[in-house]
N, C-alpha and C. Protein backbone atom coordinates (compact mmCIF):
# COMPACT_ATOMS: atom_id res chain seq x y z
N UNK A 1 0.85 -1.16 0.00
CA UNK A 1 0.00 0.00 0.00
C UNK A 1 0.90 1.24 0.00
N UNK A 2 0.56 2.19 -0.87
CA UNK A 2 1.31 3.54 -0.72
C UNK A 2 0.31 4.37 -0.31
N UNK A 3 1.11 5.64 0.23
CA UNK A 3 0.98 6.57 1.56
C UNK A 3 1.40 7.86 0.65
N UNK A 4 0.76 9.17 0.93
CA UNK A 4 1.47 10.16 0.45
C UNK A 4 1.21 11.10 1.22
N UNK A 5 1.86 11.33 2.39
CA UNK A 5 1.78 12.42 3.13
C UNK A 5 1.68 13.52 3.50
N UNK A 6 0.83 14.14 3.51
CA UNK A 6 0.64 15.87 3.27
C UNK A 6 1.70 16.49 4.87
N UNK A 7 1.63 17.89 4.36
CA UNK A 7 3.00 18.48 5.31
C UNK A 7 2.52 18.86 6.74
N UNK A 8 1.53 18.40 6.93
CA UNK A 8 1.14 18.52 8.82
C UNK A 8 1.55 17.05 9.14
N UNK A 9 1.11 16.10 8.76
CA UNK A 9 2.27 14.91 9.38
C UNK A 9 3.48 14.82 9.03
N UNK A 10 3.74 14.12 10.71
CA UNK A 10 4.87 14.57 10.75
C UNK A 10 6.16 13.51 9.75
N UNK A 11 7.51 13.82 9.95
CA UNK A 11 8.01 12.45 8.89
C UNK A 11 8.61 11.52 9.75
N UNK A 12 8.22 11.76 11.53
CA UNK A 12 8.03 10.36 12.06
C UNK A 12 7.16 9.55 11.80
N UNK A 13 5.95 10.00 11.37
CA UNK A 13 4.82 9.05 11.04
C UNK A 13 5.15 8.35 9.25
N UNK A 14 5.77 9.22 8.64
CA UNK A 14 6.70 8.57 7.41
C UNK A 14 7.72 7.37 7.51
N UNK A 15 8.25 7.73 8.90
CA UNK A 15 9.14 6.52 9.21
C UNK A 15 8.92 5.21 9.70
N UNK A 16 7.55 6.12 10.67
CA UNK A 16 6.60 4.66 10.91
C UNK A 16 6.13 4.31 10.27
N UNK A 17 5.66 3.92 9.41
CA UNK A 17 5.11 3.50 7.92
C UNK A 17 5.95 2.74 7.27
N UNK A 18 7.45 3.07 7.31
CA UNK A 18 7.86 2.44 6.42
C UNK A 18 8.55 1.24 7.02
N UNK A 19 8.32 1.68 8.45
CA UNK A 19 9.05 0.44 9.53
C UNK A 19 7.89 -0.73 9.53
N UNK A 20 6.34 -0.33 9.68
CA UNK A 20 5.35 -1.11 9.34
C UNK A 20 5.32 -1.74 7.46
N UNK A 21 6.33 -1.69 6.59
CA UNK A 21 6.24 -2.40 5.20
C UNK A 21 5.55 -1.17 4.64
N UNK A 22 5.10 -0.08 4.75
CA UNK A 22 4.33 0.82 3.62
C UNK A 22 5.01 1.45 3.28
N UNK A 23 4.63 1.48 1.72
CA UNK A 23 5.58 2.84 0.69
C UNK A 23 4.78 4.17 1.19
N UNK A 24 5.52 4.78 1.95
CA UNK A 24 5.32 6.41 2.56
C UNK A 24 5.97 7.20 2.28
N UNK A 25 5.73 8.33 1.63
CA UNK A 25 6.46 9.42 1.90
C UNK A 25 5.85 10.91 1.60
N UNK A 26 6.45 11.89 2.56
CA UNK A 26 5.99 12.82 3.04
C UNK A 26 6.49 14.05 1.77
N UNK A 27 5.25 14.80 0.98
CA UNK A 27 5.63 16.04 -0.24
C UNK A 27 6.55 16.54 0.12
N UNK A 28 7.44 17.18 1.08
CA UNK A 28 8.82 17.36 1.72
C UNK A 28 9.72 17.00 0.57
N UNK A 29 9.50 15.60 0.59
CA UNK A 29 10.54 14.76 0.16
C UNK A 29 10.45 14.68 -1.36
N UNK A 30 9.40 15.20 -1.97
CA UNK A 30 8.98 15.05 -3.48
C UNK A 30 9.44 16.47 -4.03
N UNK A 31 9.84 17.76 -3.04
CA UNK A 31 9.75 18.55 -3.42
C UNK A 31 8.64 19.39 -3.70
N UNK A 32 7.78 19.26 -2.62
CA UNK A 32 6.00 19.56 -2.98
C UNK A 32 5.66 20.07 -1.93
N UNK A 33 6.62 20.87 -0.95
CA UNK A 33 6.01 21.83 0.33
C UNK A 33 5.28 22.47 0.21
N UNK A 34 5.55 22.81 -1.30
CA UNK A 34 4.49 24.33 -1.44
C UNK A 34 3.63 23.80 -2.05
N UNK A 35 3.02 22.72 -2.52
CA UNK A 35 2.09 22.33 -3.69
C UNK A 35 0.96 22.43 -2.74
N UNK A 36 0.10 23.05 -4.12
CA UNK A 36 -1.22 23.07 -3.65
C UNK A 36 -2.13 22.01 -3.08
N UNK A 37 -2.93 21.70 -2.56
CA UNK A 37 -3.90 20.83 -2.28
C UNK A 37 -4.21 19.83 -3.22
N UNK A 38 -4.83 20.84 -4.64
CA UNK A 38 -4.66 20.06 -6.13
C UNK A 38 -3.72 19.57 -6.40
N UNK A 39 -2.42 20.14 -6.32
CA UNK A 39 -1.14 19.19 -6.80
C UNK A 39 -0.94 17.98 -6.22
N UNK A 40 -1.32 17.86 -4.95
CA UNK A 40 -0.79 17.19 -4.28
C UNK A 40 -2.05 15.56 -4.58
N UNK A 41 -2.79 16.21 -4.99
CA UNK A 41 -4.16 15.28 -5.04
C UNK A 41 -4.17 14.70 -6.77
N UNK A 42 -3.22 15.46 -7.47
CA UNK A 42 -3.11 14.99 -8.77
C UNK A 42 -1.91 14.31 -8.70
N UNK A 43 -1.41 14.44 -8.41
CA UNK A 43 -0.16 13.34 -7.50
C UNK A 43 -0.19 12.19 -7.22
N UNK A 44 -1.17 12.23 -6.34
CA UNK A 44 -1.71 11.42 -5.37
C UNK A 44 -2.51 10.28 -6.40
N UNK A 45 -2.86 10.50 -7.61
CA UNK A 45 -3.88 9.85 -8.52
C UNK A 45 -3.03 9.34 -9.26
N UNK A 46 -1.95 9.95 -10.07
CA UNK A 46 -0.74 9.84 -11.01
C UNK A 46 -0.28 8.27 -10.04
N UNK A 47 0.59 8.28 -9.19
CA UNK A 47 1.11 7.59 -8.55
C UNK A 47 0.16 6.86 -7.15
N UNK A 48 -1.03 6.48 -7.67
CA UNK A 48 -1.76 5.28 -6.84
C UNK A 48 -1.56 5.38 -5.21
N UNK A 49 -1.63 6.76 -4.81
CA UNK A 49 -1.11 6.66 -3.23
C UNK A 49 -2.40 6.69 -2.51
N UNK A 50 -2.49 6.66 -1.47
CA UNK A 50 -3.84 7.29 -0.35
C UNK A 50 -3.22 8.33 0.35
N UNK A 51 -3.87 9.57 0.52
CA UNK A 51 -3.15 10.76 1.22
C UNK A 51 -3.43 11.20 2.26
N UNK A 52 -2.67 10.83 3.24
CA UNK A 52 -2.67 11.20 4.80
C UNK A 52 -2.68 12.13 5.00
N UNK A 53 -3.45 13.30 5.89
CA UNK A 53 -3.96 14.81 6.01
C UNK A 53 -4.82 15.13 6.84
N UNK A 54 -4.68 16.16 7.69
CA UNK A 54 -5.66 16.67 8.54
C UNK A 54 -6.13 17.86 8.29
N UNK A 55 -5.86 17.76 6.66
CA UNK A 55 -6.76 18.82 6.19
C UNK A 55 -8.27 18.69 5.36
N UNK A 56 -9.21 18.95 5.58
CA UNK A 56 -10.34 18.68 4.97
C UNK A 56 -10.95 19.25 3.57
N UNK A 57 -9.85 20.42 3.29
CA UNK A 57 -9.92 20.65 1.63
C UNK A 57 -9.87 19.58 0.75
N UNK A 58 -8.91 18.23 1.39
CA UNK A 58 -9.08 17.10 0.08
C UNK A 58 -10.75 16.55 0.11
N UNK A 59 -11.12 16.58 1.15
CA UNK A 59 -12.96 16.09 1.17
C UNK A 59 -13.42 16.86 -0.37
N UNK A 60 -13.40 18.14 0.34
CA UNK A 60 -14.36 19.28 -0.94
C UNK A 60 -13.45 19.08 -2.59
N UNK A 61 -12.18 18.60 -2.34
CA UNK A 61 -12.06 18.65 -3.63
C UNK A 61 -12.64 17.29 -4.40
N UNK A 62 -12.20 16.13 -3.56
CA UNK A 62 -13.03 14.65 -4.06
C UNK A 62 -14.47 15.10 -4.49
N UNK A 63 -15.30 15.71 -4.03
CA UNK A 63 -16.81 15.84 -4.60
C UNK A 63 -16.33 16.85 -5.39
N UNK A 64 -15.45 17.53 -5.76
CA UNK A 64 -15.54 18.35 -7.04
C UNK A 64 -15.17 17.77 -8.26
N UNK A 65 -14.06 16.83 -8.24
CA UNK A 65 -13.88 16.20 -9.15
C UNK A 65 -14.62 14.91 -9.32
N UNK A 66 -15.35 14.05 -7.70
CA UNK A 66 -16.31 13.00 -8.44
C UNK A 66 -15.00 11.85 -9.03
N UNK A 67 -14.26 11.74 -8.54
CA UNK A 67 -13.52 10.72 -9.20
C UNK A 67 -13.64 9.53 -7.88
N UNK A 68 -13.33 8.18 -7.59
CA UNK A 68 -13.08 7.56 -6.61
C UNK A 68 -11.59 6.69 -6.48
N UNK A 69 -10.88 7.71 -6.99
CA UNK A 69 -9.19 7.62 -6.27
C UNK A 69 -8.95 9.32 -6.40
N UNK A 70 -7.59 9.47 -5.28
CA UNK A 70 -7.12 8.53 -4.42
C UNK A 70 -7.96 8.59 -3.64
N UNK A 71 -7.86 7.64 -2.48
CA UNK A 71 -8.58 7.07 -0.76
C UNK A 71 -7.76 8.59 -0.35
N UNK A 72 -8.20 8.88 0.65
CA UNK A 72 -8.19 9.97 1.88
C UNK A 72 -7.74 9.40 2.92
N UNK A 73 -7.41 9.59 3.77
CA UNK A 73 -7.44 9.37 5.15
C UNK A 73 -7.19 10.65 6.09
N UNK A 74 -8.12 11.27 6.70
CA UNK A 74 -8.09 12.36 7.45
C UNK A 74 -7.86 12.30 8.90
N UNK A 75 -7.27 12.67 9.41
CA UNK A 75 -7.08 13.24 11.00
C UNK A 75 -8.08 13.93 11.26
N UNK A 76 -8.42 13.87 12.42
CA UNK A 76 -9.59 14.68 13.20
C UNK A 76 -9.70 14.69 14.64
N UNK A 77 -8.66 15.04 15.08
CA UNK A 77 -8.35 14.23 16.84
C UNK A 77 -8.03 15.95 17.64
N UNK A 78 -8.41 15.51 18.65
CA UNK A 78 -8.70 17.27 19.61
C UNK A 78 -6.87 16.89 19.88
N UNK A 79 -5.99 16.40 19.92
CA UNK A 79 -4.95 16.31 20.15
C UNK A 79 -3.90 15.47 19.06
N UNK A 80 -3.94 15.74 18.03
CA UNK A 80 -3.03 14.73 16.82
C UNK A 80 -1.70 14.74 17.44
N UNK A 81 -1.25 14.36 18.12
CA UNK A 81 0.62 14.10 18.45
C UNK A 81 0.62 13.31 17.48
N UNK A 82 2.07 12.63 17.07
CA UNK A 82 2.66 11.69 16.33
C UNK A 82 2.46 10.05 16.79
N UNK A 83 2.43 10.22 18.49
CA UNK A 83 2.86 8.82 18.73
C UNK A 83 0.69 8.61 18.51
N UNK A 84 -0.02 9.44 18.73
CA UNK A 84 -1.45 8.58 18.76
C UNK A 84 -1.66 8.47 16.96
N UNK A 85 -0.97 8.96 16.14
CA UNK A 85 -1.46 8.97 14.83
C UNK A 85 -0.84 7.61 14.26
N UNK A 86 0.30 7.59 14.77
CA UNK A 86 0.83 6.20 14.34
C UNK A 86 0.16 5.37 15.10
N UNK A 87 0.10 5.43 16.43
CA UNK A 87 -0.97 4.08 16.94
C UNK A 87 -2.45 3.85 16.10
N UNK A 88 -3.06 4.45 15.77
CA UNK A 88 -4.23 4.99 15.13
C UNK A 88 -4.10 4.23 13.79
N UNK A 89 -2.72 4.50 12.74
CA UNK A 89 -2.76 4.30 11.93
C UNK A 89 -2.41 2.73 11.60
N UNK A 90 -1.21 2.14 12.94
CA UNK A 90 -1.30 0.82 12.83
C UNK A 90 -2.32 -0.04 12.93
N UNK A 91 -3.41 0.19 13.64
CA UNK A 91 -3.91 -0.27 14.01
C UNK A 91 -5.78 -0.41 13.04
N UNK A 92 -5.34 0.66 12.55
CA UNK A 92 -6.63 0.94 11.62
C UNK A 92 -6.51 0.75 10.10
N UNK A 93 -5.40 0.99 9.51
CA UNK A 93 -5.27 0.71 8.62
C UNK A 93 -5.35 -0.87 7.56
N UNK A 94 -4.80 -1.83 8.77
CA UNK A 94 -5.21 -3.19 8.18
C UNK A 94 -6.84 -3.70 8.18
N UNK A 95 -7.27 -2.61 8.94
CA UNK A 95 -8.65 -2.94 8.95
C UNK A 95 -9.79 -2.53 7.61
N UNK A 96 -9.36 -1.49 7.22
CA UNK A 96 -9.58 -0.65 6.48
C UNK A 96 -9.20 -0.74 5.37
N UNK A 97 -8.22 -1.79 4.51
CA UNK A 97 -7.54 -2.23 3.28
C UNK A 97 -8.31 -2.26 2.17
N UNK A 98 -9.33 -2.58 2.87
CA UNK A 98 -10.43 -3.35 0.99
C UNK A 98 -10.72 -1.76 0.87
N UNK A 99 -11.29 -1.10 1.45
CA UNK A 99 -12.21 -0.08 1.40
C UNK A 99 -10.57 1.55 0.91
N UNK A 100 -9.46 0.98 1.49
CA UNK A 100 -8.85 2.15 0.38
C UNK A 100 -8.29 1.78 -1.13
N UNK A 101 -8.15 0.37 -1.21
CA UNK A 101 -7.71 -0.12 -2.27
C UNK A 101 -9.68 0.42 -3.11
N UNK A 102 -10.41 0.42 -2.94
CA UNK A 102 -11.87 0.80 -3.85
C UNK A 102 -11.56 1.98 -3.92
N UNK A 103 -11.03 2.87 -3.06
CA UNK A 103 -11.58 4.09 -3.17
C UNK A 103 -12.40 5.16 -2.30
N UNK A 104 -11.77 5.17 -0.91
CA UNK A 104 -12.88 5.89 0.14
C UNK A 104 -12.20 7.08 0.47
N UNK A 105 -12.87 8.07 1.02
CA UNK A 105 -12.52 8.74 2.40
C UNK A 105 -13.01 8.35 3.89
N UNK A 106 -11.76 8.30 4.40
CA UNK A 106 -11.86 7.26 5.82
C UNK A 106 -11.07 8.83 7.04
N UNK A 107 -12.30 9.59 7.84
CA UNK A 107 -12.28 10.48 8.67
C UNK A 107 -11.36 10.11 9.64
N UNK A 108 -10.58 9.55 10.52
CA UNK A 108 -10.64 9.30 11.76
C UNK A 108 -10.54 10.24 13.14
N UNK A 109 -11.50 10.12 14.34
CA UNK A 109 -11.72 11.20 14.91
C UNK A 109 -11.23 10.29 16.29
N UNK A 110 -11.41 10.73 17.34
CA UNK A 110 -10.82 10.38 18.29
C UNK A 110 -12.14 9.38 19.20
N UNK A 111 -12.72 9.39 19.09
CA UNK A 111 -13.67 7.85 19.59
C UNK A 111 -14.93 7.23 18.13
N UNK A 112 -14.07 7.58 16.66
CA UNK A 112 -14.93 7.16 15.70
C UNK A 112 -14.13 7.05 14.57
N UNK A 113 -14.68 6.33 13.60
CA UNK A 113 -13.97 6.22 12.11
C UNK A 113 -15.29 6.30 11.75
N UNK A 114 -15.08 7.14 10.12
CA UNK A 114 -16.25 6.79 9.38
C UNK A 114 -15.61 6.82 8.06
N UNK A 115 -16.35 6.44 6.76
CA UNK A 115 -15.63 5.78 5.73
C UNK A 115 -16.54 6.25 5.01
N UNK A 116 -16.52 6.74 3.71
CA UNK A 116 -17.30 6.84 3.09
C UNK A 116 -16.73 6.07 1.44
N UNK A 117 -17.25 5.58 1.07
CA UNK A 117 -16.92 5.44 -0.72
C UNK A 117 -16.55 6.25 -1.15
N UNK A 118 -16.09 6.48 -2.64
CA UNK A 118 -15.47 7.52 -3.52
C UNK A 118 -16.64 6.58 -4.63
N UNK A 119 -16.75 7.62 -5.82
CA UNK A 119 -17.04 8.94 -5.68
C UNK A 119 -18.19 9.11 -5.00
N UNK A 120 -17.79 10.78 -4.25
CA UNK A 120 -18.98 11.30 -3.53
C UNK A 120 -19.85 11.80 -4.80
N UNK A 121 -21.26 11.52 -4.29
CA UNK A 121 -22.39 11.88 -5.21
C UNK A 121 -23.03 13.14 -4.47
């Protein structure tokens, strides 16, 4: 599974990822600090990733474009540190496999996950 990290996580959670077997890596590293939201989401489609973010502009852009790649995965936690995002993410992510390999946005909040399909209608 590949990972494409937007620039609020951190690139410990890049490292954890890759210590857990996932192709991760953080726009930092692509040369894409400054890329827009769009860039980063046309990116993200080009090269088959799911994009880790606790930003919710990728939501509004998925229903603008109506496409169902890439998968999302959003942060939503009253406290995101590194060490609960990686626990979070080990732990949720194998659960969650079929549903990013289709195509979802998968919220996670701090006592909930919710998942939705791609494309939003």
């Amino acid at each position: 599974m590949k990972f494409l990290l937007d620039m609020p996580i951190s690139p410990k959670t890049e490292k954890f990822l890759k210590e857990l077997g996932y192709d991760a890596i953080r726009v930092d590293k692509l040369g894409m600090e400054k890329a827009t939201d769009k860039e980063i989401f046309e990116y993200a489609i080009k090269e088959n990733r799911t994009i880790i973010t606790v930003d919710l502009d990728f939501g509004q852009i998925l229903s603008y474009f109506k496409t169902s790649k890439p998968s999302i995965i959003i942060f939503r936690l009253k406290y995101p540190s590194v060490e609960k995002i990686n626990r979070l993410l080990s732990s949720i992510i194998p659960e969650i496999k079929e549903e990013i390999e289709k195509g979802s946005i998968i919220v996670i909040e701090d006592k909930k996950v919710r998942i939705k399909n791609l494309p939003i209608e």
